[in-house]
Protein backbone atom coordinates (compact mmCIF):
# COMPACT_ATOMS: atom_id res chain seq x y z
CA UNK A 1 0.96 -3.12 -2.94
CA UNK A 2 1.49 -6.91 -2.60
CA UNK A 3 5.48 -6.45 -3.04
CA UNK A 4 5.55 -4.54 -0.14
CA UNK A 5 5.09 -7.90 1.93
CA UNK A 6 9.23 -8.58 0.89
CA UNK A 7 10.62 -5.52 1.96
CA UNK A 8 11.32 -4.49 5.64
CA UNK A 9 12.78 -1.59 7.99
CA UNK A 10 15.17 -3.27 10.74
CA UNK A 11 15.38 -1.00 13.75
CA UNK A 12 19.01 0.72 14.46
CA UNK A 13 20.00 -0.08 11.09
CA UNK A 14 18.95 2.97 8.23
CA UNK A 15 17.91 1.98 4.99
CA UNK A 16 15.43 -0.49 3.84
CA UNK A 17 15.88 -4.65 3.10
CA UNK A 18 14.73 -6.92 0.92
CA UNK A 19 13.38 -9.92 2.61
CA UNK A 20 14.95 -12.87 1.23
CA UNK A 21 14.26 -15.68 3.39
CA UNK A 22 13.29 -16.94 6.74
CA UNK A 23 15.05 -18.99 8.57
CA UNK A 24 15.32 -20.78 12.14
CA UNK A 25 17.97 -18.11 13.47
CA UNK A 26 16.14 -15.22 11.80
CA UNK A 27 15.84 -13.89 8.62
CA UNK A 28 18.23 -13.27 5.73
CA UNK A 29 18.11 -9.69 4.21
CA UNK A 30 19.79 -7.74 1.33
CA UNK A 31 19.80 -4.25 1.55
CA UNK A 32 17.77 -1.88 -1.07
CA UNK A 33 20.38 -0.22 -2.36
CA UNK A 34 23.68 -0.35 -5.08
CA UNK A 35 25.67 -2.63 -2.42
CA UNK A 36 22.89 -5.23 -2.44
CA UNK A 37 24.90 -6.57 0.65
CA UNK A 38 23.32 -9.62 2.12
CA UNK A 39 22.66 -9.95 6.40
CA UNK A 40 21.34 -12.43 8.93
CA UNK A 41 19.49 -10.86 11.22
CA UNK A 42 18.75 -12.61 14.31
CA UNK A 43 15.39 -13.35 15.60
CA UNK A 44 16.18 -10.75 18.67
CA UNK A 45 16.08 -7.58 15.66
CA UNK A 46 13.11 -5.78 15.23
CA UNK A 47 12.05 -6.13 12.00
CA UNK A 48 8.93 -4.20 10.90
CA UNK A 49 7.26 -5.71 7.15
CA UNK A 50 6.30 -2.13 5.36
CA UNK A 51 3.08 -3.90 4.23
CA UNK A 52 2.28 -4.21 8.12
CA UNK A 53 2.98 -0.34 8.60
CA UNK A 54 0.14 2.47 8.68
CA UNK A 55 -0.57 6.15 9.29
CA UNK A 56 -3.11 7.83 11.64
CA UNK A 57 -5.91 9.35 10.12
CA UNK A 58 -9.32 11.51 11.67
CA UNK A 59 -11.59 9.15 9.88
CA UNK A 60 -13.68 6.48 11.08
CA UNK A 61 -11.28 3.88 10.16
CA UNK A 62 -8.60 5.65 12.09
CA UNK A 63 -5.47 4.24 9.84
CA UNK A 64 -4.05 3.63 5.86
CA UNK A 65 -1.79 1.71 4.73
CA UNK A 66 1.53 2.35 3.87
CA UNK A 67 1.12 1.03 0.55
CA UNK A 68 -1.72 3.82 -0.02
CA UNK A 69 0.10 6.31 1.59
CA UNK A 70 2.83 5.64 -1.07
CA UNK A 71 0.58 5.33 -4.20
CA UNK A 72 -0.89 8.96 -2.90
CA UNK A 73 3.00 10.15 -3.38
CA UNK A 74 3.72 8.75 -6.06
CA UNK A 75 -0.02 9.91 -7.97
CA UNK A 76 0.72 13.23 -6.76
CA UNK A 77 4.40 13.54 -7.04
CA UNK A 78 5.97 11.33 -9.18
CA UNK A 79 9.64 10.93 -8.82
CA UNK A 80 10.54 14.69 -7.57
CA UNK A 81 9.22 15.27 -4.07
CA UNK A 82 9.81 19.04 -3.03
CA UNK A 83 10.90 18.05 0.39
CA UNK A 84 13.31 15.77 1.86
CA UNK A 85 14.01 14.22 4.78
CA UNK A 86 15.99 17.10 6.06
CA UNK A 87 13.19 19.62 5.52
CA UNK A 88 11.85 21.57 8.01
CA UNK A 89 8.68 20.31 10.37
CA UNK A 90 6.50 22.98 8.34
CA UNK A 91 7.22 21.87 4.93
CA UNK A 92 7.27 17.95 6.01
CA UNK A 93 3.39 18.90 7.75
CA UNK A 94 2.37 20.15 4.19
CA UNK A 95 3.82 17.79 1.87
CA UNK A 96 1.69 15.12 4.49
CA UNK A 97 -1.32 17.25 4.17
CA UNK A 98 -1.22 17.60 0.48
CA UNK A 99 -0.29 13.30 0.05
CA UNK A 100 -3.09 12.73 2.97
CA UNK A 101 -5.24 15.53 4.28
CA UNK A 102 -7.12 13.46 6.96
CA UNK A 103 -3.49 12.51 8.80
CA UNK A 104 -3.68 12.91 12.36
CA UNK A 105 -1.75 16.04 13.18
CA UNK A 106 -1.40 14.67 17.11
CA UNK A 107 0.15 11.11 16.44
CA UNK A 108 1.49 11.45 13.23
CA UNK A 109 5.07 12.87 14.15
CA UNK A 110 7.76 14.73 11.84
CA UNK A 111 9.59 11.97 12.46
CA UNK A 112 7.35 9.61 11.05
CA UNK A 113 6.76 12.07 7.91
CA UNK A 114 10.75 11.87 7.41
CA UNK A 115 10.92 7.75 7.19
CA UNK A 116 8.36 7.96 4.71
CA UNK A 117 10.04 10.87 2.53
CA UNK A 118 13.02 8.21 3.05
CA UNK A 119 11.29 5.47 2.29
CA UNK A 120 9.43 6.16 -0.68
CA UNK A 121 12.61 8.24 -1.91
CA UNK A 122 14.09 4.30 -1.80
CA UNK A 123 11.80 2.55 -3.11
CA UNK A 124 11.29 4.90 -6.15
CA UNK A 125 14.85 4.11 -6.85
CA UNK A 126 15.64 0.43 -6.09
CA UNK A 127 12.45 -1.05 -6.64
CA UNK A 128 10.03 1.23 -9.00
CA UNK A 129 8.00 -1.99 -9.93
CA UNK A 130 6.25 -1.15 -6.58
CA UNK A 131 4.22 1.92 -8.24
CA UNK A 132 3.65 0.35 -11.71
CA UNK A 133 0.24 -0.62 -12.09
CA UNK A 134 -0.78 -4.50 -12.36
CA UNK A 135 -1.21 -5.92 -15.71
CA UNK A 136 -4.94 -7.52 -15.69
CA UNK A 137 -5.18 -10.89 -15.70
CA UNK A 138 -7.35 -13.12 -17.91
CA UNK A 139 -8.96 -14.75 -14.57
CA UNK A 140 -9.50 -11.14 -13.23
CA UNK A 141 -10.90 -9.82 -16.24
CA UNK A 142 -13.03 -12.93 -16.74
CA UNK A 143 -14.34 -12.97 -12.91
CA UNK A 144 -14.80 -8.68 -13.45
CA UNK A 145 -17.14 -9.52 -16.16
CA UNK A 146 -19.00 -12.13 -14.75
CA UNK A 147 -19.56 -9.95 -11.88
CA UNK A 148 -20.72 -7.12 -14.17
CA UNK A 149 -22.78 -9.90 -15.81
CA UNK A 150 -24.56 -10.69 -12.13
CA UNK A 151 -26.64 -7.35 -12.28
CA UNK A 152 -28.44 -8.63 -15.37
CA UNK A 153 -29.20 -11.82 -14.20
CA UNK A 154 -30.88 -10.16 -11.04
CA UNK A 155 -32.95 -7.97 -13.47
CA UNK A 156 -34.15 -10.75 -15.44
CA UNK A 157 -35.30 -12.68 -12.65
CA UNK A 158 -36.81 -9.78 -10.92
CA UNK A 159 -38.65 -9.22 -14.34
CA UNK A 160 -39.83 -12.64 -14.61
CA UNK A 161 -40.96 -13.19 -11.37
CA UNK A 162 -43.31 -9.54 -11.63
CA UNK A 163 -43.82 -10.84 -15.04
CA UNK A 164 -45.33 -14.37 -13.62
CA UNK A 165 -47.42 -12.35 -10.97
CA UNK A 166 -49.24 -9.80 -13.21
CA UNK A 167 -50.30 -12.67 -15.85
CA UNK A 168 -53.10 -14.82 -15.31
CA UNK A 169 -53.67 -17.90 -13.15
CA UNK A 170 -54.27 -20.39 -14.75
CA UNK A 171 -56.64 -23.00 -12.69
């Protein structure tokens, strides 16, 4: 989820923000909601990118993204989650185990379960062109098939090249 590079969570303020742009004193915002209310935030607030943000896992690679954390949601869930952020720390533990079952149980906190019942909550609302899929691109598709192409070419060397050592040598 590329898009997710724009928007942000600014700590001590709720909600998220749409980055808008950077500038010497900080960075200008616009909140994700109906308001659409436009800040500077100084270069002193904590602002965390949600494409920068992951979740503990017991796997080798220890962490996911947010972004896949949120496409798990939204494949599984759609737009009606059955908890909220004001469920209780048994319910939030199950809707993370059914979204991720590897989560880390020790440093994944209820706490962080609630932002992202929050967050995704928000971002299914003011910005749902997060979870549509990609349209292919011609260059994609183009560079897909050449890649599916490569296999062939391999084959047909290999094949020549057993080909040119089982004939004859010619002296």
């Amino acid at each position: 989820m590329e898009a997710l590079r724009q928007i942000a969570n600014i700590s001590g303020y709720g909600g998220l923000y749409r980055i808008l742009k950077p500038s010497r004193a900080g960075v200008i915002v616009e909140t994700l909601d109906n308001k659409k209310e436009k800040t500077m935030m100084g270069p002193t607030a904590r602002v965390s990118v949600l494409n920068d943000i992951s979740m503990y896992v017991d796997t080798p690679e220890q962490s996911v993204a947010l972004g896949d954390v949120l496409r798990a949601v939204a494949d599984k869930f759609g737009d009606e989650l059955p908890v909220t952020p004001k469920s209780s720390d048994a319910e939030l533990g199950s809707f993370m185990g059914e979204v991720l079952p590897d989560y880390d149980r020790e440093r994944v906190r209820t706490s962080d379960i609630k932002k992202l019942v929050s967050w995704y909550t928000i971002l299914r609302q003011y910005a749902p062109e997060l979870f549509e899929a990609p349209a292919s691109d011609p260059a994609v598709a183009e560079a897909e098939l050449t890649a599916a192409g490569d296999p062939v070419v391999a084959e047909t060397a290999e094949t020549k090249s057993t080909d040119d050592a089982t004939a004859p040598a010619a002296e």
